[in-house]
N, C-alpha and C. Protein backbone atom coordinates (compact mmCIF):
# COMPACT_ATOMS: atom_id res chain seq x y z
N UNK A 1 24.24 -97.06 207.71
CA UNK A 1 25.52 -97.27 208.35
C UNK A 1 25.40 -96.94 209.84
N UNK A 2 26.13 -97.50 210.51
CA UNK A 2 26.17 -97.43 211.99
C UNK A 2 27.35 -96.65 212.79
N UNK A 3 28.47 -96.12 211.85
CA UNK A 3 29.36 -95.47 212.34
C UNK A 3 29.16 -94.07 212.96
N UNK A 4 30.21 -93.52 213.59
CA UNK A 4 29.92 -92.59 214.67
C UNK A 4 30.78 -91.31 214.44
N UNK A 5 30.24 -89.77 214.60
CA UNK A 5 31.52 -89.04 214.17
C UNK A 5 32.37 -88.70 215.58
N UNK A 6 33.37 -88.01 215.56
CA UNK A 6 33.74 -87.84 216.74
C UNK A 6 34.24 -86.64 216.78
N UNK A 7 33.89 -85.82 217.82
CA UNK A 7 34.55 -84.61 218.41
C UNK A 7 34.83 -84.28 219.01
N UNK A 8 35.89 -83.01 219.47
CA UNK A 8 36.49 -82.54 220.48
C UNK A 8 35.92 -81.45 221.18
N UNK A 9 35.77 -81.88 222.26
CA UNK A 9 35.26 -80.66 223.28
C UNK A 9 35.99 -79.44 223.61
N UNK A 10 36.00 -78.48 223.25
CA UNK A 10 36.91 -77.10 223.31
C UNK A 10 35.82 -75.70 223.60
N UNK A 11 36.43 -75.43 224.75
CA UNK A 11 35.86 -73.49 225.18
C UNK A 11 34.44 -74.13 224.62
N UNK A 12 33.74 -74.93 225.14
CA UNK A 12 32.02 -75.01 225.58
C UNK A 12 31.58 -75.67 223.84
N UNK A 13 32.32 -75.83 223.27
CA UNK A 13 31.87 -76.47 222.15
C UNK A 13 32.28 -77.58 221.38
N UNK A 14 31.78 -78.29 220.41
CA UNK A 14 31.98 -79.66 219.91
C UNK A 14 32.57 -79.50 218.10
N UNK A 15 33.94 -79.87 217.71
CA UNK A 15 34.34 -79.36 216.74
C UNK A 15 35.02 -80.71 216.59
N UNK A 16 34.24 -81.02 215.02
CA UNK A 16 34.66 -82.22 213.93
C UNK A 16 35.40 -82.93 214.31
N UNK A 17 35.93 -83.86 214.31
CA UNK A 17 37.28 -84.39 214.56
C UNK A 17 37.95 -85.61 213.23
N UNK A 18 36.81 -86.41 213.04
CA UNK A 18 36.58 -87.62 212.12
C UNK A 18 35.37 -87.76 212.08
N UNK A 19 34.87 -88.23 210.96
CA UNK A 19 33.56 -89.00 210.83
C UNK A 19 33.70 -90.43 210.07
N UNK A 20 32.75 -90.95 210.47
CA UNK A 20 32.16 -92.19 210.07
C UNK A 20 33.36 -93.17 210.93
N UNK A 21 33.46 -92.88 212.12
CA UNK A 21 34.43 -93.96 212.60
C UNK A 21 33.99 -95.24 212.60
N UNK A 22 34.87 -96.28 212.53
CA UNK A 22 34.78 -97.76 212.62
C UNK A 22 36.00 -98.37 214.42
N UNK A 23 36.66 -97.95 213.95
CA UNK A 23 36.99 -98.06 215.27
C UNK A 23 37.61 -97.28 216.00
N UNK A 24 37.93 -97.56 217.18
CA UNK A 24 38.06 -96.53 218.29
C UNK A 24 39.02 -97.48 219.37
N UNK A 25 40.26 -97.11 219.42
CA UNK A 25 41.08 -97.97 220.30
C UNK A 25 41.89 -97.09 221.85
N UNK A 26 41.48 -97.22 222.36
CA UNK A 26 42.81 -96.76 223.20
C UNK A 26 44.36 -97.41 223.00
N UNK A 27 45.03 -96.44 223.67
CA UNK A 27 46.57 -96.23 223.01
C UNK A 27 47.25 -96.39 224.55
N UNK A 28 48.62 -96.20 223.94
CA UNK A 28 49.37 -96.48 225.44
C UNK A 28 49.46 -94.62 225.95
N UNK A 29 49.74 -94.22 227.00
CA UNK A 29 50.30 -92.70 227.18
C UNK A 29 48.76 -91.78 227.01
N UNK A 30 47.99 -92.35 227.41
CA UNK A 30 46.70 -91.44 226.93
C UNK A 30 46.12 -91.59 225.80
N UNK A 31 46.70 -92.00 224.43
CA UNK A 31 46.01 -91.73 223.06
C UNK A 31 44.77 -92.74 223.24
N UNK A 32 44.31 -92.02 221.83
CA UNK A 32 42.79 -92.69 221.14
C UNK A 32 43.19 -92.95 219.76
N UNK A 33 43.42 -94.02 219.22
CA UNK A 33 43.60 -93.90 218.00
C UNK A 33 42.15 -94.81 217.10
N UNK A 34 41.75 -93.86 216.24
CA UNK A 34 40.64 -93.69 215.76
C UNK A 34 40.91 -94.04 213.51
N UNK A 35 39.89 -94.96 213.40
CA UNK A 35 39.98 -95.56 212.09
C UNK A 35 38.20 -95.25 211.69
N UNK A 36 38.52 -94.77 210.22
CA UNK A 36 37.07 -94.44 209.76
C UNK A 36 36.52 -95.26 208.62
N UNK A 37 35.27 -95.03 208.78
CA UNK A 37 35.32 -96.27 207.31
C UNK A 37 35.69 -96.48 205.97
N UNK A 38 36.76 -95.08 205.23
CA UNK A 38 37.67 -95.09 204.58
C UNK A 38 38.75 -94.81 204.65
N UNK A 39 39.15 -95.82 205.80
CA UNK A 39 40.65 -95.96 206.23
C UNK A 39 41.34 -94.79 206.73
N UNK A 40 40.91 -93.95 207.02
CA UNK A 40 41.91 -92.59 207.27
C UNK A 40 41.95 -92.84 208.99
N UNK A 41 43.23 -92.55 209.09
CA UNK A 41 43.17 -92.73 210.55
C UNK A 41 43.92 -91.75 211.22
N UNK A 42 43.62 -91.47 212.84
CA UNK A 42 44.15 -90.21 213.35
C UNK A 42 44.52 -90.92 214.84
N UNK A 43 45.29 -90.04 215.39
CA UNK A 43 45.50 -90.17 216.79
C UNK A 43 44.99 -89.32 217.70
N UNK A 44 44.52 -89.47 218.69
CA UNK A 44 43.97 -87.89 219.35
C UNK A 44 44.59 -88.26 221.29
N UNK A 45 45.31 -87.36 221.19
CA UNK A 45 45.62 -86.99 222.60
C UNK A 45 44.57 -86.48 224.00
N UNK A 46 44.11 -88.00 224.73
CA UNK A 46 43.17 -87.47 225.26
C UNK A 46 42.26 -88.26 226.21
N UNK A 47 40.91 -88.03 226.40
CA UNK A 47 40.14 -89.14 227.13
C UNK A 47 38.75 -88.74 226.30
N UNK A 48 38.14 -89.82 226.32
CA UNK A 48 36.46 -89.89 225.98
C UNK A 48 35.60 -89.00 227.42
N UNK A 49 35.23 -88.25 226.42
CA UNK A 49 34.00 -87.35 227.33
C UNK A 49 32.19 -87.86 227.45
N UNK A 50 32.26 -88.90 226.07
CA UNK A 50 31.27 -89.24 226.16
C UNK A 50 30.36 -89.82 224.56
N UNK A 51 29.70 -91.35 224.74
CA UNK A 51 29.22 -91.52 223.50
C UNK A 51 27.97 -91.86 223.59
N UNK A 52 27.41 -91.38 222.55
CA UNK A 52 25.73 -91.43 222.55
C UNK A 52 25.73 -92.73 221.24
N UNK A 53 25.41 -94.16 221.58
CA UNK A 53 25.43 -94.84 220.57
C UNK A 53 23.85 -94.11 219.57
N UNK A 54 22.64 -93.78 220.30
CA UNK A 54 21.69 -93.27 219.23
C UNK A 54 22.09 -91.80 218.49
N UNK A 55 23.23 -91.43 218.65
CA UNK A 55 23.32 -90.11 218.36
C UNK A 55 24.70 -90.39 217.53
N UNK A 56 24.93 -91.26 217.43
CA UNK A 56 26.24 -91.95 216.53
C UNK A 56 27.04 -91.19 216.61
N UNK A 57 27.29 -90.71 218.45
CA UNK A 57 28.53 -89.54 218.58
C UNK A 57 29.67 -90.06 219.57
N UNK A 58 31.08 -89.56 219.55
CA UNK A 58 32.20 -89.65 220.55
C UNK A 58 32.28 -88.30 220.77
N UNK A 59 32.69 -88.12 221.58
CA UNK A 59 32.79 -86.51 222.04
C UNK A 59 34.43 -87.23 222.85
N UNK A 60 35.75 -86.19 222.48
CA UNK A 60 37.17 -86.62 223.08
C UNK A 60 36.79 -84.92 223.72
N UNK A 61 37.71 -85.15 224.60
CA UNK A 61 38.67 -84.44 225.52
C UNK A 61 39.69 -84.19 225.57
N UNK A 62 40.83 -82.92 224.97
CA UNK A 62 41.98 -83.02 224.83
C UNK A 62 43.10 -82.98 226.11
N UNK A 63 44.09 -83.42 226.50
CA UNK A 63 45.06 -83.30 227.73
C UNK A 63 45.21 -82.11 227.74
């Protein structure tokens, strides 16, 4: 599989957020709204800090 997990950057560290994302949308007002490959989906208040496609990572940034 090719999906990616994603986490939040907080006080110097990287903590879970979703895994196995499929997609990854920006939102209106800042959001990220984020779909995984069994449908569970989240919103995250924020900006992309950074994705490593070989490291099948998103790293968010919260406001």
């Amino acid at each position: 599989m090719c999906e990616s997990n994603a986490f939040i950057y907080q006080d110097g560290e990287e903590i879970l957020f979703l895994e196995a994302i499929d997609i990854l949308r920006p939102e209106e007002d800042g959001k990220i709204y984020l779909r995984n490959f069994w449908g569970e989906e989240k919103i995250f208040q924020g900006v992309v800090k950074e994705i490593s496609l070989l490291k099948h990572k998103i790293v968010l940034i919260g406001d």
